[in-house]
PDB file of N, CA and C in Angstrom:
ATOM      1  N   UNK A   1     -12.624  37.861  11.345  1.00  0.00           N
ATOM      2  CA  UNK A   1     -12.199  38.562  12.534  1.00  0.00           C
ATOM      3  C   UNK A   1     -10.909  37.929  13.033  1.00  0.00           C
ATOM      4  N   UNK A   2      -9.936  39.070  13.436  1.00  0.00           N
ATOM      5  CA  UNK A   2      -8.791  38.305  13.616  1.00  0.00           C
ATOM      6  C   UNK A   2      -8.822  38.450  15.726  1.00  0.00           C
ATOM      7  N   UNK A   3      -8.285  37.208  16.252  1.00  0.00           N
ATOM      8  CA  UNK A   3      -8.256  37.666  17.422  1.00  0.00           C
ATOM      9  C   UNK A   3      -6.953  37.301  18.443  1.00  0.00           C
ATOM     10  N   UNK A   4      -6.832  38.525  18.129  1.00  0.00           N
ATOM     11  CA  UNK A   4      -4.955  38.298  19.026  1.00  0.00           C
ATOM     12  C   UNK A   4      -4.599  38.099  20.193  1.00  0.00           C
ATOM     13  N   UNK A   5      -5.403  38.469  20.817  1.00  0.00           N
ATOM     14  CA  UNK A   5      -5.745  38.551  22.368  1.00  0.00           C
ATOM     15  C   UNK A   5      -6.272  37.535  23.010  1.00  0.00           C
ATOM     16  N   UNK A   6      -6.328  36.573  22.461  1.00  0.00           N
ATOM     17  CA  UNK A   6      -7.005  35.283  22.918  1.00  0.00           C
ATOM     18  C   UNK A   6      -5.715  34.196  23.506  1.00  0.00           C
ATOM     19  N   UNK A   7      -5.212  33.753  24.844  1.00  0.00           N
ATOM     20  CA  UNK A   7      -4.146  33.123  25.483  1.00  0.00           C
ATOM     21  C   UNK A   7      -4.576  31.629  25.805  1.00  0.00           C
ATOM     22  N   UNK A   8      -4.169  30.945  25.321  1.00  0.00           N
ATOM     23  CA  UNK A   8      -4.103  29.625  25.526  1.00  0.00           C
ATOM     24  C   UNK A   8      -2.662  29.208  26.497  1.00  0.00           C
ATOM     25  N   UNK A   9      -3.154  28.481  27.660  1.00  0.00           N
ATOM     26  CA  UNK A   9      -2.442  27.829  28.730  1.00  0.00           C
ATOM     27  C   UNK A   9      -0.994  27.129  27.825  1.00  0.00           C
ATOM     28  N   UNK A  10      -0.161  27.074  28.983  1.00  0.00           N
ATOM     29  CA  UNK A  10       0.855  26.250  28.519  1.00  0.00           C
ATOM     30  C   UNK A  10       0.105  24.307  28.764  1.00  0.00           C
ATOM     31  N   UNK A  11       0.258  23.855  27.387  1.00  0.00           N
ATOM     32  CA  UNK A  11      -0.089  22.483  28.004  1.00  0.00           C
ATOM     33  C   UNK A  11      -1.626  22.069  27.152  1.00  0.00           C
ATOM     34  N   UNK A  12      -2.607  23.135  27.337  1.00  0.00           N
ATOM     35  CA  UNK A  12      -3.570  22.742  26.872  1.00  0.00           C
ATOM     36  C   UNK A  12      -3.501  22.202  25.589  1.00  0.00           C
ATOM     37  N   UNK A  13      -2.594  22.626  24.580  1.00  0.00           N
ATOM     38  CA  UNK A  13      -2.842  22.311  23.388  1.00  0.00           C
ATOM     39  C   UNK A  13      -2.224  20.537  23.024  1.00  0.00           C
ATOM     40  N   UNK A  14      -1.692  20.100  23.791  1.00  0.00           N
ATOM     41  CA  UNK A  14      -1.257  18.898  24.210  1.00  0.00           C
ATOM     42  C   UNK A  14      -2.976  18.041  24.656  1.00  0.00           C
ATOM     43  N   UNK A  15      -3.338  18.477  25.544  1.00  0.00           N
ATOM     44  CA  UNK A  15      -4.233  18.176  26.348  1.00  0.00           C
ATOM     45  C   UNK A  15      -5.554  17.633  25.600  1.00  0.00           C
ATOM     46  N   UNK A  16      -5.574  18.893  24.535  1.00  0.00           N
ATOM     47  CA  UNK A  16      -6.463  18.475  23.664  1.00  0.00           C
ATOM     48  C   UNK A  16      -6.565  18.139  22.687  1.00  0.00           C
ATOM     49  N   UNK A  17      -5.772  17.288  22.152  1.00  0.00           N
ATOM     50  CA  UNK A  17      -5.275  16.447  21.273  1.00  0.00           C
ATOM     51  C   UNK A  17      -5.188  15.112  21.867  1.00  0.00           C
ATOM     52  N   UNK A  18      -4.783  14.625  23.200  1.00  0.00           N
ATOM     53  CA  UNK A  18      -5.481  13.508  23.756  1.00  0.00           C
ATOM     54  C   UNK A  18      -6.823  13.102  23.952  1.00  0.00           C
ATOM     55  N   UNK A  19      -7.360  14.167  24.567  1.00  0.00           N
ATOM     56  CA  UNK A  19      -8.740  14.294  24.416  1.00  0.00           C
ATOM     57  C   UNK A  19      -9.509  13.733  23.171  1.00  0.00           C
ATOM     58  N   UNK A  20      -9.182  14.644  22.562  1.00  0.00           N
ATOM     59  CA  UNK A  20      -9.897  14.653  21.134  1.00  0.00           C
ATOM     60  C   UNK A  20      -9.475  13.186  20.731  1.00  0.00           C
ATOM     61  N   UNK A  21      -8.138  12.743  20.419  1.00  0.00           N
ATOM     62  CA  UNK A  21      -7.678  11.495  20.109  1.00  0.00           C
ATOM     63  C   UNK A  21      -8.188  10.268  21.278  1.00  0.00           C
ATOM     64  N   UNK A  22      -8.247  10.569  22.332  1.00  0.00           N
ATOM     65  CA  UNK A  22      -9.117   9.438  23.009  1.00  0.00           C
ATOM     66  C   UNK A  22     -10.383   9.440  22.744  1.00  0.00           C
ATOM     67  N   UNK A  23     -11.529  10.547  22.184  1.00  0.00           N
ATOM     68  CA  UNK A  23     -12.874  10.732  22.368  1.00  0.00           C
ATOM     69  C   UNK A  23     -13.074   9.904  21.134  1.00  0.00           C
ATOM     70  N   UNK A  24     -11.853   9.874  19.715  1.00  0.00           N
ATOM     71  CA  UNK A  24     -11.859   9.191  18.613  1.00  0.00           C
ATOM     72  C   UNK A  24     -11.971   8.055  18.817  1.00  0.00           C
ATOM     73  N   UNK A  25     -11.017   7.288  19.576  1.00  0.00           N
ATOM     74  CA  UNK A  25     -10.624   6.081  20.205  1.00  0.00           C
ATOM     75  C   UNK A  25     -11.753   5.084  20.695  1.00  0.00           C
ATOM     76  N   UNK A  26     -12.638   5.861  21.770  1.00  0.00           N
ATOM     77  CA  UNK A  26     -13.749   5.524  21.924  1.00  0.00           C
ATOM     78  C   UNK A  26     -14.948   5.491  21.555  1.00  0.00           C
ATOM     79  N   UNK A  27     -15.411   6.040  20.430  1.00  0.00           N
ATOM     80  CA  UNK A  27     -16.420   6.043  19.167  1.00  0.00           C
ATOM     81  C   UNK A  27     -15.945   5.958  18.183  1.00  0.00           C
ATOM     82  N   UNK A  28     -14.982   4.681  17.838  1.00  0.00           N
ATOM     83  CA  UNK A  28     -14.562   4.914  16.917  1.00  0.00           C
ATOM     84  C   UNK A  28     -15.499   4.358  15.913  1.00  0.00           C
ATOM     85  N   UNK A  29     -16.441   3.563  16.263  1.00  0.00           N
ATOM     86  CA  UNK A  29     -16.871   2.478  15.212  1.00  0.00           C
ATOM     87  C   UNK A  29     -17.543   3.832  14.504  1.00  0.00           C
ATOM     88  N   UNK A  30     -18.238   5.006  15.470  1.00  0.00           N
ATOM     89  CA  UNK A  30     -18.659   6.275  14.344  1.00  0.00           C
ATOM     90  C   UNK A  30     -17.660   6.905  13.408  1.00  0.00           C
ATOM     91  N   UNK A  31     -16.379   6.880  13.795  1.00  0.00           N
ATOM     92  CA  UNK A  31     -15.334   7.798  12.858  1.00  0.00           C
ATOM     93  C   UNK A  31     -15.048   6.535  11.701  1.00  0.00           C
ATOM     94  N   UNK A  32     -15.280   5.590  12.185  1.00  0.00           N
ATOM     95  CA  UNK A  32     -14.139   4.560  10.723  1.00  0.00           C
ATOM     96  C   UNK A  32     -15.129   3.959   9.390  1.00  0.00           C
ATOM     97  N   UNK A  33     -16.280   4.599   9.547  1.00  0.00           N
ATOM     98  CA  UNK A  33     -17.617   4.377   8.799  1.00  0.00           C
ATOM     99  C   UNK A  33     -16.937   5.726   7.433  1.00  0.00           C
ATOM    100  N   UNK A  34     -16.906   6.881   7.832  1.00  0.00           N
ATOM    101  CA  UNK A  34     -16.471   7.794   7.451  1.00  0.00           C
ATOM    102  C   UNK A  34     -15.074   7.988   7.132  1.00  0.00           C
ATOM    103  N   UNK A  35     -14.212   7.089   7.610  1.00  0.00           N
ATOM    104  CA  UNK A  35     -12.845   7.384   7.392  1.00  0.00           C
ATOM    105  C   UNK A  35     -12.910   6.321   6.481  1.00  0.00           C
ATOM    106  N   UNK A  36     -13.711   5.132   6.242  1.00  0.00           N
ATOM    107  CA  UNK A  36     -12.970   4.625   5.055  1.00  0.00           C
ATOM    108  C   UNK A  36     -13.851   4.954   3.881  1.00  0.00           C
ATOM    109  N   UNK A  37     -14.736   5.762   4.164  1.00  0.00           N
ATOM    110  CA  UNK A  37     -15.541   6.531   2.854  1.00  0.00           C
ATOM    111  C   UNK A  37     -14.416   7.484   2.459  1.00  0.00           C
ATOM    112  N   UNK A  38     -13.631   8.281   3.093  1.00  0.00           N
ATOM    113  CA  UNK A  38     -12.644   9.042   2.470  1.00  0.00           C
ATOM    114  C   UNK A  38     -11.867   8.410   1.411  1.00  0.00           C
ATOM    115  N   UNK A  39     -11.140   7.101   2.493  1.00  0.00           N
ATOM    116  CA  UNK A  39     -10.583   6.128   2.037  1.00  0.00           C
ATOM    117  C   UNK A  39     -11.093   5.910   0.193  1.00  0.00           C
ATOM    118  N   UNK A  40     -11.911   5.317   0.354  1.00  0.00           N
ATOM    119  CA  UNK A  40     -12.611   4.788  -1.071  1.00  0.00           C
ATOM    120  C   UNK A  40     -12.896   6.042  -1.917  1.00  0.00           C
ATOM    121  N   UNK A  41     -13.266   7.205  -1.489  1.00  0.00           N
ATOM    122  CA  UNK A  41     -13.938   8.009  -2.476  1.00  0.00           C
ATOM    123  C   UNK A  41     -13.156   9.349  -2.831  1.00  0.00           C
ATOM    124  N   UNK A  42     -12.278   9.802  -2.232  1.00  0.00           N
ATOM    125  CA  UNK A  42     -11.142  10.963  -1.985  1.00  0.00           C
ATOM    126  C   UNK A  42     -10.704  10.621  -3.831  1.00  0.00           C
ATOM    127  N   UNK A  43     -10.047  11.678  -4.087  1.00  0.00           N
ATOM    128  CA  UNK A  43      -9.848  11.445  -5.479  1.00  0.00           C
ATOM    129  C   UNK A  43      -7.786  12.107  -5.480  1.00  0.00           C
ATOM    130  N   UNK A  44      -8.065  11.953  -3.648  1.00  0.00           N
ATOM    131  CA  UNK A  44      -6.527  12.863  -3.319  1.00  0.00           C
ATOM    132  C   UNK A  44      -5.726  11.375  -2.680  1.00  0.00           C
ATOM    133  N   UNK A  45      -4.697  11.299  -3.926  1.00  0.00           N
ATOM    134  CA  UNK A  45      -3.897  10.222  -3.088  1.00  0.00           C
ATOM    135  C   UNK A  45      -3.650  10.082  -1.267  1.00  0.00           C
ATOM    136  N   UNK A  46      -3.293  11.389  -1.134  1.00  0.00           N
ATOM    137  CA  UNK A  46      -2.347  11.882   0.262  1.00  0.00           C
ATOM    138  C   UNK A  46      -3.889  11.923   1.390  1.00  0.00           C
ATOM    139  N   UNK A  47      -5.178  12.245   0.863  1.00  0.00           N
ATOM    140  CA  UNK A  47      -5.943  12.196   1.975  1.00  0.00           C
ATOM    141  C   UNK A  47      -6.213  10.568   2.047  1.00  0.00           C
ATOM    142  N   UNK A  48      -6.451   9.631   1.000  1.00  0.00           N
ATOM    143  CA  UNK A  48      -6.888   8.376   1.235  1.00  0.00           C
ATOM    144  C   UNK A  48      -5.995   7.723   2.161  1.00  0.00           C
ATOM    145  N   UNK A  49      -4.615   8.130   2.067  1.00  0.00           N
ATOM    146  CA  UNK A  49      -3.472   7.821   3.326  1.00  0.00           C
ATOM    147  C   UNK A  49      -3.573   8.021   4.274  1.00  0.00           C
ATOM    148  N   UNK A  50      -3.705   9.268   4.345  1.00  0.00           N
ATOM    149  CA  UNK A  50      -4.233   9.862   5.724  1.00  0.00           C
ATOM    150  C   UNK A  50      -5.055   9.573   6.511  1.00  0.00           C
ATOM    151  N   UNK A  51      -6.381   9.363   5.381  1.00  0.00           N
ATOM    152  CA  UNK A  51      -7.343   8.458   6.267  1.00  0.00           C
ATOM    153  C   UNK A  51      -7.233   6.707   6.831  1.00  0.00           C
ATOM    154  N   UNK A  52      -6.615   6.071   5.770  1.00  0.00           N
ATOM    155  CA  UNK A  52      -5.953   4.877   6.717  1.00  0.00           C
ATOM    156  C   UNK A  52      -5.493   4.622   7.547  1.00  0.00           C
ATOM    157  N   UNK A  53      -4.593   5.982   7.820  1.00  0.00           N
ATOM    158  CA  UNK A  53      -3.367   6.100   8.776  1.00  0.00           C
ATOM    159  C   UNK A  53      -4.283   6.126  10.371  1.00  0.00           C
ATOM    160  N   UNK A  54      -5.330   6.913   9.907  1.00  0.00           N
ATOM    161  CA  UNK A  54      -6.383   7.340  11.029  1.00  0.00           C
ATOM    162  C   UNK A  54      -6.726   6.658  11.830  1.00  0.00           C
ATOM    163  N   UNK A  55      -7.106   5.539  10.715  1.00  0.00           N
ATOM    164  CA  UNK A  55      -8.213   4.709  10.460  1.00  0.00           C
ATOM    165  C   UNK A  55      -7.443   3.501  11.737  1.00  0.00           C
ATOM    166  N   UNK A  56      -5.909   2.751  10.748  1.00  0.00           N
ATOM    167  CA  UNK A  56      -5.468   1.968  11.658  1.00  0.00           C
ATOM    168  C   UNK A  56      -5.229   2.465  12.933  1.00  0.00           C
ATOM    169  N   UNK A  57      -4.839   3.592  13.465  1.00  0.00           N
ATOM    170  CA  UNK A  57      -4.330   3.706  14.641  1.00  0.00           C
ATOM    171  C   UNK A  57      -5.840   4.018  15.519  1.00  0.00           C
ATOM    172  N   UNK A  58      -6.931   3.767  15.035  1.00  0.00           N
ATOM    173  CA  UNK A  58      -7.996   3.671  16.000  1.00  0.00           C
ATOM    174  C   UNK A  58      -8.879   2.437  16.013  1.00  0.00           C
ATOM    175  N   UNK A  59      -8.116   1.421  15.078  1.00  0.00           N
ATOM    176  CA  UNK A  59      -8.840   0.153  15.097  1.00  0.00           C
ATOM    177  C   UNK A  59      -8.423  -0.171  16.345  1.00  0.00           C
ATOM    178  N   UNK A  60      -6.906  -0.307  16.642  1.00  0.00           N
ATOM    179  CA  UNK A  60      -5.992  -0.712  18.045  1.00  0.00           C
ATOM    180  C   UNK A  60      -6.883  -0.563  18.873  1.00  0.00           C
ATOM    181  N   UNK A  61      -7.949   0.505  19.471  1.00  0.00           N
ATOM    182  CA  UNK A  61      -8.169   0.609  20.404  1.00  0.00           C
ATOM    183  C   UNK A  61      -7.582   1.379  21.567  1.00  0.00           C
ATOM    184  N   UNK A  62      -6.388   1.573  21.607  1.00  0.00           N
ATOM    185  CA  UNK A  62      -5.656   2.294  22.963  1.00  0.00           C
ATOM    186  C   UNK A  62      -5.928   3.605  22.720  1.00  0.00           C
ATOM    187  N   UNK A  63      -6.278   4.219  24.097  1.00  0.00           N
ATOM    188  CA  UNK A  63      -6.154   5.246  24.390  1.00  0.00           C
ATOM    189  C   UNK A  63      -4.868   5.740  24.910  1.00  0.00           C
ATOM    190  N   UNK A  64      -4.645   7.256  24.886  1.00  0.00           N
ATOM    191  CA  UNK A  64      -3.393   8.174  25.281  1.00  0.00           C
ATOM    192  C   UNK A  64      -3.351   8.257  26.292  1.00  0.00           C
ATOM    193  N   UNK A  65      -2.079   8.289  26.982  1.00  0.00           N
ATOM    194  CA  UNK A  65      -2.278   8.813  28.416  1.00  0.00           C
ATOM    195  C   UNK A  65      -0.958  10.168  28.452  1.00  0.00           C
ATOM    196  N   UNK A  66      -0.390  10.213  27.786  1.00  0.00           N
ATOM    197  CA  UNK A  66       0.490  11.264  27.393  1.00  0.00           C
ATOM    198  C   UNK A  66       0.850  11.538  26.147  1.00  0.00           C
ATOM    199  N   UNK A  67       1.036  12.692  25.875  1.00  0.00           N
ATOM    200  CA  UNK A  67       1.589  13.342  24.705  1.00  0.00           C
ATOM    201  C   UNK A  67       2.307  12.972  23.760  1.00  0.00           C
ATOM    202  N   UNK A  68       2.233  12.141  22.960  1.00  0.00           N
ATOM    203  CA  UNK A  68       3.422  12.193  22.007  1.00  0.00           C
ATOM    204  C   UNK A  68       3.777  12.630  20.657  1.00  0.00           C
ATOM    205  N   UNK A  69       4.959  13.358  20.759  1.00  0.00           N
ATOM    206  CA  UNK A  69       5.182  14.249  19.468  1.00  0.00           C
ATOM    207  C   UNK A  69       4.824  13.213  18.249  1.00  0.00           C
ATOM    208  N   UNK A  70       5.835  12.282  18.219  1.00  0.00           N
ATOM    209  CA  UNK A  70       6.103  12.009  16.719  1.00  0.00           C
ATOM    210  C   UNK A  70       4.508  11.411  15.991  1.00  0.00           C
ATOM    211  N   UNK A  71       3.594  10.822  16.890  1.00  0.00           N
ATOM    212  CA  UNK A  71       2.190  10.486  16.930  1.00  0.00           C
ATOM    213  C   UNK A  71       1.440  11.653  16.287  1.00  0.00           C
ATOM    214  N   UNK A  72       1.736  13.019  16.808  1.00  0.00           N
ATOM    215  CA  UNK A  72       1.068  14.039  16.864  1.00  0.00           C
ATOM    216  C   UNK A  72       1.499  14.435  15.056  1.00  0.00           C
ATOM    217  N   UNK A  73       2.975  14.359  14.879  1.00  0.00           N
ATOM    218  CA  UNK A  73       3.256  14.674  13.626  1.00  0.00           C
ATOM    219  C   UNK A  73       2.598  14.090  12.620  1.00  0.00           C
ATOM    220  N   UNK A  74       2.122  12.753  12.420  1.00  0.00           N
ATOM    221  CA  UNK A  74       1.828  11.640  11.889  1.00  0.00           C
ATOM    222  C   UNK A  74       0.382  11.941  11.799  1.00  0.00           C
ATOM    223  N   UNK A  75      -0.596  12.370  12.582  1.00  0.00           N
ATOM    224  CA  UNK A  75      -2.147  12.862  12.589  1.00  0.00           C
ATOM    225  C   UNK A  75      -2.687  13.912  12.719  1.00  0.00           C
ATOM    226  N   UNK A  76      -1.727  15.451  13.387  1.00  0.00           N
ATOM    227  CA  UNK A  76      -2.193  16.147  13.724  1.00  0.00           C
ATOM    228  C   UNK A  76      -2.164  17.450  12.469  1.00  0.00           C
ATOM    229  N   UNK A  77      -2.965  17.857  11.879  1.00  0.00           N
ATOM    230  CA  UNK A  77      -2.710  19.072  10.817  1.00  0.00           C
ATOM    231  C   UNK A  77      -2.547  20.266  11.543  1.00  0.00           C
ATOM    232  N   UNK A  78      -3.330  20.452  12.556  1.00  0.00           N
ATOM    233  CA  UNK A  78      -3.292  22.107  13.132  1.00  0.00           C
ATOM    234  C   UNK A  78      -4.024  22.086  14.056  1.00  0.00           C
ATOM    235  N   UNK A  79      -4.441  23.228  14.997  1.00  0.00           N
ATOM    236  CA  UNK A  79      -5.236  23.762  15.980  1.00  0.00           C
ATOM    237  C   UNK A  79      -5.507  25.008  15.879  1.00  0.00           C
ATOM    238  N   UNK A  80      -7.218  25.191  16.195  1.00  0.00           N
ATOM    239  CA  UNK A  80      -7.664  26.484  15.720  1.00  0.00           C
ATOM    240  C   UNK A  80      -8.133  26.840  16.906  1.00  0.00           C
ATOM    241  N   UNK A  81      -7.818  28.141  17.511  1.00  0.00           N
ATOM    242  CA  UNK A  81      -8.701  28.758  18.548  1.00  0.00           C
ATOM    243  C   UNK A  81      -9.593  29.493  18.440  1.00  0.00           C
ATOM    244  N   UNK A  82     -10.723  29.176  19.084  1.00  0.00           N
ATOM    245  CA  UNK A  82     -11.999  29.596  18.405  1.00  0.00           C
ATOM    246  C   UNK A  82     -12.013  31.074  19.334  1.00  0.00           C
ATOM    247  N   UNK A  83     -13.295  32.202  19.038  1.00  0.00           N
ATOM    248  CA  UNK A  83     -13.232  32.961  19.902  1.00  0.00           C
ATOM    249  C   UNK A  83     -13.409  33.140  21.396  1.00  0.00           C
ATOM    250  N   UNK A  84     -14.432  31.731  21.658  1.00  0.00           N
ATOM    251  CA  UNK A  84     -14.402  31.204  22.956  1.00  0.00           C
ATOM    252  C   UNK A  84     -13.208  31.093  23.835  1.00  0.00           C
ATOM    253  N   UNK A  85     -12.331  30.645  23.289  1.00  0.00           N
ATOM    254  CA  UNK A  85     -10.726  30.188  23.771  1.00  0.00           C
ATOM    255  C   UNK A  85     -11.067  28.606  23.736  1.00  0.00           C
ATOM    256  N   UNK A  86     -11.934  28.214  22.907  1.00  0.00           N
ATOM    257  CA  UNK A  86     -11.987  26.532  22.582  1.00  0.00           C
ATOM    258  C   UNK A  86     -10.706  26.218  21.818  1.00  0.00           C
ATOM    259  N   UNK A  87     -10.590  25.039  22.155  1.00  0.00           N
ATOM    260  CA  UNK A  87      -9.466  24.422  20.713  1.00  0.00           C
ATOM    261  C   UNK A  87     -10.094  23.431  20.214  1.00  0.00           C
ATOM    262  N   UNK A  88      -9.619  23.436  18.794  1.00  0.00           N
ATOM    263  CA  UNK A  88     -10.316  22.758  17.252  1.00  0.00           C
ATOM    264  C   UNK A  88      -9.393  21.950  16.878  1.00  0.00           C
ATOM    265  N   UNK A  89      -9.563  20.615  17.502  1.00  0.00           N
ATOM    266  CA  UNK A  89      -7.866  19.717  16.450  1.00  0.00           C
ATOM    267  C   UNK A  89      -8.307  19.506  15.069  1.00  0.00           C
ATOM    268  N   UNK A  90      -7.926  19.833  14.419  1.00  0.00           N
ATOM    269  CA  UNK A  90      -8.008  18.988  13.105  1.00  0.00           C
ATOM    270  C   UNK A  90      -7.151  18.493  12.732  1.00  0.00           C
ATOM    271  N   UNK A  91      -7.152  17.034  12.472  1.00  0.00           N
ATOM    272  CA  UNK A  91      -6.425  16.029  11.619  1.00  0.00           C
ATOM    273  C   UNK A  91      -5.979  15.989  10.229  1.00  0.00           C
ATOM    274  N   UNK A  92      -4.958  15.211  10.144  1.00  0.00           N
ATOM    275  CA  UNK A  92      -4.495  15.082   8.530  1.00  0.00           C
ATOM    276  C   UNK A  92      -5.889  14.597   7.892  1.00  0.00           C
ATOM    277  N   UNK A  93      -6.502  13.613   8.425  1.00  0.00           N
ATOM    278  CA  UNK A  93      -7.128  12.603   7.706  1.00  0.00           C
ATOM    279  C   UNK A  93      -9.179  14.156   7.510  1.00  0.00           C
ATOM    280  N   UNK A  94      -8.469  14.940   7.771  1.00  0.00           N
ATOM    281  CA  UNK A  94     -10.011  16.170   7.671  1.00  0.00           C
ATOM    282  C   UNK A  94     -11.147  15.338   8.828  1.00  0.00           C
ATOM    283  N   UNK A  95     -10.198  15.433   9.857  1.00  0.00           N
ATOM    284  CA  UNK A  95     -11.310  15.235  11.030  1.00  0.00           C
ATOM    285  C   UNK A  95     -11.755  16.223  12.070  1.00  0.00           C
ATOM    286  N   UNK A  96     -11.949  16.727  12.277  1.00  0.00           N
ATOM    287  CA  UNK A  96     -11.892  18.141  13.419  1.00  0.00           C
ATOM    288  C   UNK A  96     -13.172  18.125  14.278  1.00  0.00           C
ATOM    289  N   UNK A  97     -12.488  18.273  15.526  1.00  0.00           N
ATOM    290  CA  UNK A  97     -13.357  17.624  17.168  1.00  0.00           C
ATOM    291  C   UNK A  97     -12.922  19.466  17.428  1.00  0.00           C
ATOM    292  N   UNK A  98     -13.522  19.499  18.381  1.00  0.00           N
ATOM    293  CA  UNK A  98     -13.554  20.678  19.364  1.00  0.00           C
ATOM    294  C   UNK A  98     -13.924  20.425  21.077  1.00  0.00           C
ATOM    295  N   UNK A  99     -13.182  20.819  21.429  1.00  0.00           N
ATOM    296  CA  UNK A  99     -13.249  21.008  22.954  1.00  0.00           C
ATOM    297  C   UNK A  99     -12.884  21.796  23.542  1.00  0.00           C
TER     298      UNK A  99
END
């Protein structure tokens, strides 16, 4: 089903990509169990990267407090709007949160 008619705010899609990237931030010890199983078992050069890439920037610990592009380039694969008008980040590293 295609849905065209569905309007997402100016901003939100920013919004939830912090979100999502802080909600990572703070459970991470659940995401990095799984991110370095990618790590080890991926048979795709470019995802085992990806997942490191993930991986280190949520060992740090810090959370977002604003937007940043070049961050976003570096982790973010896409955003899907669901029919709800939810947004779906999914990551380079094949992580995908919804909020």
């Amino acid at each position: 089903m295609l849905c065209t008619d569905i309007q997402v705010p100016v901003g939100k899609a920013e919004q939830a990509f912090l979100q999502v990237y802080n909600q990572l931030v703070h459970q991470r010890l659940r995401y990095m169990a799984s991110l370095k199983r990618v790590e080890e078992q991926s048979e795709t050069l470019l995802l085992q990267y990806r997942a490191s890439e993930l991986r280190q920037m949520l060992s740090s610990g810090e959370t977002l407090t604003q937007f940043g592009y070049e961050l976003s380039l570096k982790l973010l694969d896409h955003l899907e709007v669901t029919t709800e008008g939810k947004l779906s980040v999914i990551f380079l590293a094949v992580v995908r949160l919804t909020v």
